[in-house]
C-alpha atoms as a PDB file:
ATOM      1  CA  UNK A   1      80.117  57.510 118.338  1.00  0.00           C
ATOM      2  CA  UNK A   2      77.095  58.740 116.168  1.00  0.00           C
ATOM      3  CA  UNK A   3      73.830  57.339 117.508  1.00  0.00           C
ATOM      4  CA  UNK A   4      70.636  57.006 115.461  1.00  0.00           C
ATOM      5  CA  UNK A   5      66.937  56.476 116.403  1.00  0.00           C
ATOM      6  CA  UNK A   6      65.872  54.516 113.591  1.00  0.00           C
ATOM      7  CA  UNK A   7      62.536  53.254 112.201  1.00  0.00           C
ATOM      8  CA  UNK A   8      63.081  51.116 109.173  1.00  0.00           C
ATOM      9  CA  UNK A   9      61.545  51.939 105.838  1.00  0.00           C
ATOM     10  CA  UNK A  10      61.990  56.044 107.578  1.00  0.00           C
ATOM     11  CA  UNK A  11      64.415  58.600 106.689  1.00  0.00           C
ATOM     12  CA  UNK A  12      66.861  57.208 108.527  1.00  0.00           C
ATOM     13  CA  UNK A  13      67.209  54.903 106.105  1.00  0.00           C
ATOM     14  CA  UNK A  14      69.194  57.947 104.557  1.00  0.00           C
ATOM     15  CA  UNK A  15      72.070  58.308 107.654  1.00  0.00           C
ATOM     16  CA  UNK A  16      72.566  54.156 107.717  1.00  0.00           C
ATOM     17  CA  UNK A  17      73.222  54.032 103.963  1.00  0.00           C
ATOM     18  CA  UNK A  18      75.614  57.085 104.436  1.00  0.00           C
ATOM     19  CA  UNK A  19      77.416  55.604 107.060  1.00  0.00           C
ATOM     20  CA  UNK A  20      78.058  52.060 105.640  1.00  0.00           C
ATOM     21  CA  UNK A  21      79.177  53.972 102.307  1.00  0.00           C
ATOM     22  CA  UNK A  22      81.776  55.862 104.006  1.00  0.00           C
ATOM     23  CA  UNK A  23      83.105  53.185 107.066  1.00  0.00           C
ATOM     24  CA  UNK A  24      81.842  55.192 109.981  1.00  0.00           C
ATOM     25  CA  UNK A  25      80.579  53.323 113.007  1.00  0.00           C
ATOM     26  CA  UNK A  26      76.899  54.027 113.981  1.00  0.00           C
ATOM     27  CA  UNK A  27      75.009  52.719 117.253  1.00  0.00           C
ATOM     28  CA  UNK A  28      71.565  52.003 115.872  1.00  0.00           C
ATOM     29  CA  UNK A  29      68.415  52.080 117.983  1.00  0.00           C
ATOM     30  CA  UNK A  30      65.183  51.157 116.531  1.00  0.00           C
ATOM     31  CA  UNK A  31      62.444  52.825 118.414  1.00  0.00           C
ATOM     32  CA  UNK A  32      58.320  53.053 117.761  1.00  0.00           C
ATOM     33  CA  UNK A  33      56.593  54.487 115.053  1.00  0.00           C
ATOM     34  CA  UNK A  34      53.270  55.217 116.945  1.00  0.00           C
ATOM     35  CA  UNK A  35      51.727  58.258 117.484  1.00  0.00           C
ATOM     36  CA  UNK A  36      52.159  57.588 121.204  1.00  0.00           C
ATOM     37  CA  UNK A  37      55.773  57.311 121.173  1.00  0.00           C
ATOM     38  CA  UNK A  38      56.201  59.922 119.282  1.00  0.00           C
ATOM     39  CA  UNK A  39      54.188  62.669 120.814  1.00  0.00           C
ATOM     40  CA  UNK A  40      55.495  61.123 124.053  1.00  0.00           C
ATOM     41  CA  UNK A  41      57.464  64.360 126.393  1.00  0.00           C
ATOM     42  CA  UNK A  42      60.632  62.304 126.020  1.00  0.00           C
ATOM     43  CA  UNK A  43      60.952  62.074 122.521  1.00  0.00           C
ATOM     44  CA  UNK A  44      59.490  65.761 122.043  1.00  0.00           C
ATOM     45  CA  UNK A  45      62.506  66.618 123.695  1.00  0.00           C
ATOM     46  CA  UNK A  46      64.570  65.019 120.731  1.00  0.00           C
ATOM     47  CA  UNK A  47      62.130  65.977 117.997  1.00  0.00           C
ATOM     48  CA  UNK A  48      59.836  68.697 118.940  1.00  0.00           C
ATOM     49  CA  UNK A  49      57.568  67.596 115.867  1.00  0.00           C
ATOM     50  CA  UNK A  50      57.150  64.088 116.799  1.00  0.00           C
ATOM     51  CA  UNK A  51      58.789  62.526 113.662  1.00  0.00           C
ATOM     52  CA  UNK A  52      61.627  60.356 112.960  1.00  0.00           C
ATOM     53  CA  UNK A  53      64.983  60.235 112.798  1.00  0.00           C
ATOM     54  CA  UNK A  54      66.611  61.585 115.702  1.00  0.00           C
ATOM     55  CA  UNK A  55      70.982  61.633 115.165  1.00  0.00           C
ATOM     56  CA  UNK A  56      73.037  62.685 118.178  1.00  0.00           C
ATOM     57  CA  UNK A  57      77.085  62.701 118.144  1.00  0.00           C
ATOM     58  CA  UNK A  58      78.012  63.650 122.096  1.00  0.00           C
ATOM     59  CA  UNK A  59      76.001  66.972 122.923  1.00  0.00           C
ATOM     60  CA  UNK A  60      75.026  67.841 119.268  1.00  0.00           C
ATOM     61  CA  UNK A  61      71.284  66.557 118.640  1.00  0.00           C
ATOM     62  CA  UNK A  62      69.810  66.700 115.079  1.00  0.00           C
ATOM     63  CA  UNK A  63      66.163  66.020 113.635  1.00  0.00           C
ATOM     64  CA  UNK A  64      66.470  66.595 109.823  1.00  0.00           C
ATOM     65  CA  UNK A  65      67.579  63.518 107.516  1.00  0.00           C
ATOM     66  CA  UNK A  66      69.343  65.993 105.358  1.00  0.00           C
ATOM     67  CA  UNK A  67      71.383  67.767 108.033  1.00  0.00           C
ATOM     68  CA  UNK A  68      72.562  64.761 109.458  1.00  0.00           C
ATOM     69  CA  UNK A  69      73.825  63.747 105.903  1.00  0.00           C
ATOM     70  CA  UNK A  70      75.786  66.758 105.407  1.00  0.00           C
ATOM     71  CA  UNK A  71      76.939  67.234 109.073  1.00  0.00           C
ATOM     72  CA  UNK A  72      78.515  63.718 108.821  1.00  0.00           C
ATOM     73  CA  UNK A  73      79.980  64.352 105.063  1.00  0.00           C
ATOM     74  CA  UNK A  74      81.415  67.780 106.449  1.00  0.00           C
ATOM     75  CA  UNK A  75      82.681  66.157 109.850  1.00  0.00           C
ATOM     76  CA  UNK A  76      83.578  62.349 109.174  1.00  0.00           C
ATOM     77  CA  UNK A  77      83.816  61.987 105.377  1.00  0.00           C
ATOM     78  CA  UNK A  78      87.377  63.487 104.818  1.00  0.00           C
ATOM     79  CA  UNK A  79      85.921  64.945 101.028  1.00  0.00           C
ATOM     80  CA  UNK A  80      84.667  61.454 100.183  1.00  0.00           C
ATOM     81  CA  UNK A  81      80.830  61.633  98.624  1.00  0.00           C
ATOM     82  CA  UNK A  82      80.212  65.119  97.632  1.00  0.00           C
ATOM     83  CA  UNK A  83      82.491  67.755  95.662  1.00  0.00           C
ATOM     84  CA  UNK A  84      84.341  70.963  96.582  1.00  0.00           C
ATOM     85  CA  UNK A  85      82.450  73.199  97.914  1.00  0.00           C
ATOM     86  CA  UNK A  86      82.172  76.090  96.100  1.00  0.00           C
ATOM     87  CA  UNK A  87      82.319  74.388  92.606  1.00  0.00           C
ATOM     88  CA  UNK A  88      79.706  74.073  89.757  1.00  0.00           C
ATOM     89  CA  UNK A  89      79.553  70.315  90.408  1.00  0.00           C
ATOM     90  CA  UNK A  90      78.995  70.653  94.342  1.00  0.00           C
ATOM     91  CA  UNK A  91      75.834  73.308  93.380  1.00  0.00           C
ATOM     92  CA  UNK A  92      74.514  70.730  91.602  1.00  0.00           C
ATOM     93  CA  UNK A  93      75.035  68.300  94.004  1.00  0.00           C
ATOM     94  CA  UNK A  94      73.055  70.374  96.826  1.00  0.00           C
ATOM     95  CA  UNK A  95      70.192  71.048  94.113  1.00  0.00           C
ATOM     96  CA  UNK A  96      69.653  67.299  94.016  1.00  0.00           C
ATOM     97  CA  UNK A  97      70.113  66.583  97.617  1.00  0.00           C
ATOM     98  CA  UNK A  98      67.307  68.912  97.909  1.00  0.00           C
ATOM     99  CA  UNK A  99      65.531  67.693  95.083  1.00  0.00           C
ATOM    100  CA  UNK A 100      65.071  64.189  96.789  1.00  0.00           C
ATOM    101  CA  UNK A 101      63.171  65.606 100.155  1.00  0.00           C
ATOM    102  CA  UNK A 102      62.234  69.160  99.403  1.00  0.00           C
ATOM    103  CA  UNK A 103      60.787  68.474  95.852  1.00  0.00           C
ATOM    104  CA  UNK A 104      60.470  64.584  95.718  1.00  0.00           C
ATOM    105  CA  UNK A 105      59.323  63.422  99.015  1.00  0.00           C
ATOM    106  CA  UNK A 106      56.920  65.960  99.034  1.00  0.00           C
ATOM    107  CA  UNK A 107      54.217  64.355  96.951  1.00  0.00           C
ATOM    108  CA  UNK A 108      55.449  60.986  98.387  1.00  0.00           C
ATOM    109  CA  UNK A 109      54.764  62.125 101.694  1.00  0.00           C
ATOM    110  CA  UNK A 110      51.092  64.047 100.686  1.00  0.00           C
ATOM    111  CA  UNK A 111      50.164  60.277  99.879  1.00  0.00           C
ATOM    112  CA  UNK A 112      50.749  58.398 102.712  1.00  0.00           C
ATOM    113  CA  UNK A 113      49.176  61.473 104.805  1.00  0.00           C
ATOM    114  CA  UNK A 114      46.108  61.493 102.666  1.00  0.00           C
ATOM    115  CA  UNK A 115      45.670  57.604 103.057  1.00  0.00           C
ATOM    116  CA  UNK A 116      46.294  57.651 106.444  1.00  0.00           C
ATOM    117  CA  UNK A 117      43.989  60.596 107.090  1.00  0.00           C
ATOM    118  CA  UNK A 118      41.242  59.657 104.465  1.00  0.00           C
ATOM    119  CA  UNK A 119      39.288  56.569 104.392  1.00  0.00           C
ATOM    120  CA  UNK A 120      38.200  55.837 101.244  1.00  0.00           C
ATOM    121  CA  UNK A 121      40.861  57.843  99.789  1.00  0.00           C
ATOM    122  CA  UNK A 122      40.023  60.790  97.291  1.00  0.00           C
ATOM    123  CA  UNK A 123      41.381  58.950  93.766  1.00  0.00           C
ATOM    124  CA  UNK A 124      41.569  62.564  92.528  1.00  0.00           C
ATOM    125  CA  UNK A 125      44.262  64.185  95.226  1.00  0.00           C
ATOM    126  CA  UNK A 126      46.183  60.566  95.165  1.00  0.00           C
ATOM    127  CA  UNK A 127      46.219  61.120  91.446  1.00  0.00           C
ATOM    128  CA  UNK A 128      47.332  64.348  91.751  1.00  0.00           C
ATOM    129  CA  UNK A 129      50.004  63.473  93.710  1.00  0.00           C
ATOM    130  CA  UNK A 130      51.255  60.551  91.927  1.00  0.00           C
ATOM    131  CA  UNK A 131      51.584  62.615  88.957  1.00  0.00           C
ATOM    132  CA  UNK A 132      53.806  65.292  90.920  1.00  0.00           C
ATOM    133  CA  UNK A 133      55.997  62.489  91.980  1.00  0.00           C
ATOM    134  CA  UNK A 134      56.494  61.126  88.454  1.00  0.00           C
ATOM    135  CA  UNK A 135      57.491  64.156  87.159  1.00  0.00           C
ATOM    136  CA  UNK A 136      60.549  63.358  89.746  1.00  0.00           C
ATOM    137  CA  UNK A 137      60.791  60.507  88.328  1.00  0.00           C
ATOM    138  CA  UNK A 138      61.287  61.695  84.824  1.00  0.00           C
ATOM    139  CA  UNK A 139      63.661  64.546  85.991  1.00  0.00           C
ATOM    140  CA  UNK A 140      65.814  61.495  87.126  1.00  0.00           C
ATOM    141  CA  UNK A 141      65.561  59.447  84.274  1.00  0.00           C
ATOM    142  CA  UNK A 142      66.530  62.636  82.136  1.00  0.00           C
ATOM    143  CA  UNK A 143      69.326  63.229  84.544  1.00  0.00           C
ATOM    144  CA  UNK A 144      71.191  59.754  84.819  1.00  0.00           C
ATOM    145  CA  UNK A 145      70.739  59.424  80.794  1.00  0.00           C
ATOM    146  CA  UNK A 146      74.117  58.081  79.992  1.00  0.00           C
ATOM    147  CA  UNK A 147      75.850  58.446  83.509  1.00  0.00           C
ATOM    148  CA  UNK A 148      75.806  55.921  86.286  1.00  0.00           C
ATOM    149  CA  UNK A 149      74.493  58.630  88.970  1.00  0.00           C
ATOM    150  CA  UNK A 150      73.355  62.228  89.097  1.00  0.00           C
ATOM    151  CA  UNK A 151      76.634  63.422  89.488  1.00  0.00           C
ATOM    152  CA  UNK A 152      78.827  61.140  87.135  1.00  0.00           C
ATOM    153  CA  UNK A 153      80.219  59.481  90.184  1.00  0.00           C
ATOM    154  CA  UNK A 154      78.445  58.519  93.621  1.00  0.00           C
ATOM    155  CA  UNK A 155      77.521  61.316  96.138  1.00  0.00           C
ATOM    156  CA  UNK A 156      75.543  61.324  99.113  1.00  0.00           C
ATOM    157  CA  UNK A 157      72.955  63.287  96.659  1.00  0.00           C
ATOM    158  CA  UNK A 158      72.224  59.516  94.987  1.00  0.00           C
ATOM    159  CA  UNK A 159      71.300  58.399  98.871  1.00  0.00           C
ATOM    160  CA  UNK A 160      69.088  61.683  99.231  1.00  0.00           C
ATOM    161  CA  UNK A 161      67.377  60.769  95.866  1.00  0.00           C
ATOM    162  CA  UNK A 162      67.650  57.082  96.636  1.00  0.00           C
ATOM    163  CA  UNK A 163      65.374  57.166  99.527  1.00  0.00           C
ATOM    164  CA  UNK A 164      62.364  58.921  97.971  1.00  0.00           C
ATOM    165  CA  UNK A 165      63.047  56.411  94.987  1.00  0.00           C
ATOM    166  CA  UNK A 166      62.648  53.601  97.794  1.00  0.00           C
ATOM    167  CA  UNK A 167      59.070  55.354  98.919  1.00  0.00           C
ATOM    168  CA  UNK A 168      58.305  56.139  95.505  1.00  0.00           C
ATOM    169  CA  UNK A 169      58.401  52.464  94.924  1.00  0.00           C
ATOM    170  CA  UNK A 170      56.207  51.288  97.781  1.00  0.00           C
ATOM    171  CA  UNK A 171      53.595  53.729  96.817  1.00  0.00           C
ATOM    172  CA  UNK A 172      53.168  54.106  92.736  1.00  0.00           C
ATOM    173  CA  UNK A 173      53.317  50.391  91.609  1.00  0.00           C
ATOM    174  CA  UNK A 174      54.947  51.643  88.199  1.00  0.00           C
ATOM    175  CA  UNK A 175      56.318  53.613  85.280  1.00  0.00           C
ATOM    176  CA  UNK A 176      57.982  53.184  82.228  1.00  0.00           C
ATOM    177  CA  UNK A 177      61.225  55.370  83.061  1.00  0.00           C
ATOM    178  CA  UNK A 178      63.911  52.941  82.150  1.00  0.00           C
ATOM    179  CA  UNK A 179      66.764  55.019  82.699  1.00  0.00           C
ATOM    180  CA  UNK A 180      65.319  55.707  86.201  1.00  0.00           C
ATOM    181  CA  UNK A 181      64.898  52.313  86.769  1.00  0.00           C
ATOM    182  CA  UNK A 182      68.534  51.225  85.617  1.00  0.00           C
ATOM    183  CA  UNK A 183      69.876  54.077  88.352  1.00  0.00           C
ATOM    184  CA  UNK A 184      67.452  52.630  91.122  1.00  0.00           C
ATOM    185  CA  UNK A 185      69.241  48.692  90.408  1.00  0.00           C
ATOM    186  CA  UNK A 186      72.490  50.332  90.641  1.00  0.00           C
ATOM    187  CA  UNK A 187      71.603  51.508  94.053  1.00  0.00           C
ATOM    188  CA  UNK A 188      70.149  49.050  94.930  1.00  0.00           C
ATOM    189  CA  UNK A 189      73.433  47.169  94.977  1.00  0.00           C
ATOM    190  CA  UNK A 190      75.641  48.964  96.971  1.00  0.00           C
ATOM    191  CA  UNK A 191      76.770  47.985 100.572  1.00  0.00           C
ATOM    192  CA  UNK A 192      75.398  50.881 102.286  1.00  0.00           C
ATOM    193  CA  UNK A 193      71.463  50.117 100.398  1.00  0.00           C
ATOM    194  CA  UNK A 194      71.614  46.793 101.306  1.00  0.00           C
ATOM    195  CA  UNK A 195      72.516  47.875 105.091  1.00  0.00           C
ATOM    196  CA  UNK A 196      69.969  50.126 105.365  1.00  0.00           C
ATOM    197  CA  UNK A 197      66.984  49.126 103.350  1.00  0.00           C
ATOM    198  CA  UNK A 198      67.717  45.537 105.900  1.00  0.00           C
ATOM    199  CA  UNK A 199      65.286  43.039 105.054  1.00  0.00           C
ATOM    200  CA  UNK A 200      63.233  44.728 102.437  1.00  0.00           C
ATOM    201  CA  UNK A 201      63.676  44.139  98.653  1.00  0.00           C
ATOM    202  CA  UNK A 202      63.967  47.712  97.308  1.00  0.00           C
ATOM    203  CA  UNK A 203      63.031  45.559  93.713  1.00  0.00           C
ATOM    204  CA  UNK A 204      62.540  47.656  90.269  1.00  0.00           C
ATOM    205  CA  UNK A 205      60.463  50.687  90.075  1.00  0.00           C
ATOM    206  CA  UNK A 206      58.804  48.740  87.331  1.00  0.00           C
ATOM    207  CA  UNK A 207      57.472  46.520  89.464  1.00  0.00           C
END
């Protein structure tokens, strides 16, 4: 069976939603977010940076949120959540499952750093960095005009997407993308969200 090291509100997030979406069984352990667990020699061994999540299936062991979600589609999902590969509809599909970490969760991320690194914050770099992330947020909106997710249909590139819309949401209080905002309710709604975003209300990106 898959096991994931889980902190909630993490990346994890990501391999939870997947998992309820497609019916396979994950054993979920929620370890520490400090910086002494995770600089501690036994989880370096797992994650030689120190960062969450951690996925292991028998001898495999994986540290990268994205990985994970494609090892599982290409191993577990049976062609279910992302197209053919090889087609112009599975290229897109990668380009947006990188677009939610590589592109997205960058300036996300740069935030929560700079907070955590910076007190009082510097209002110009969070400002700069909010405005990075909204331009994600637009490139959403523009792509989900008309179409109930990136893709037409649900892929696992709406879960990569859906988690930086998650941390988007905790961190930039709002924006007047409504198309965006429509896409984030519909995710918000399906079994696998609700599984993995647990007790938090993901809520509106209006909000």
């Amino acid at each position: 069976m898959l096991k994931l090291f889980h902190v909630p509100k993490t990346r994890s997030t990501r391999i939870i939603w997947l998992c309820e979406e497609l019916g396979v069984p994950l054993d979920i352990e929620t370890v520490s977010f400090s910086p002494e667990f995770r600089m501690s020699p036994e989880w370096l061994t797992k994650n030689p940076v120190g960062k969450v999540p951690v996925l292991e299936d028998g001898e495999l062991s994986m540290f990268e949120s994205g990985a994970m979600v494609q090892y599982i589609l290409d191993r577990y999902a049976n062609g279910r959540l992302q197209p053919m590969a090889g087609t112009p509809d599975h290229a897109l599909y990668m380009q947006w499952s990188w677009f939610g970490e590589a592109t997205f969760a960058r300036p996300l991320g740069e935030i929560v750093n700079h907070r955590r690194n910076f007190n009082p914050e510097i209002p110009e770099v969070v400002e700069e960095m909010v405005n990075r992330a909204l331009l994600c947020v637009k490139a959403v909106n523009d792509a989900v005009e008309g179409k109930e997710f990136l893709l037409g249909e649900f892929t696992a590139a709406d879960i990569m997407v859906g988690y930086s819309l998650m941390l988007c949401n905790q961190l930039i209080p709002s924006h007047s993308y409504d198309e965006a905002n429509q896409y984030w309710a519909r995710l918000c709604r399906m079994n696998g969200a609700v599984k993995a975003f647990g007790g938090l209300n993901p809520g509106s990106l209006s909000q």
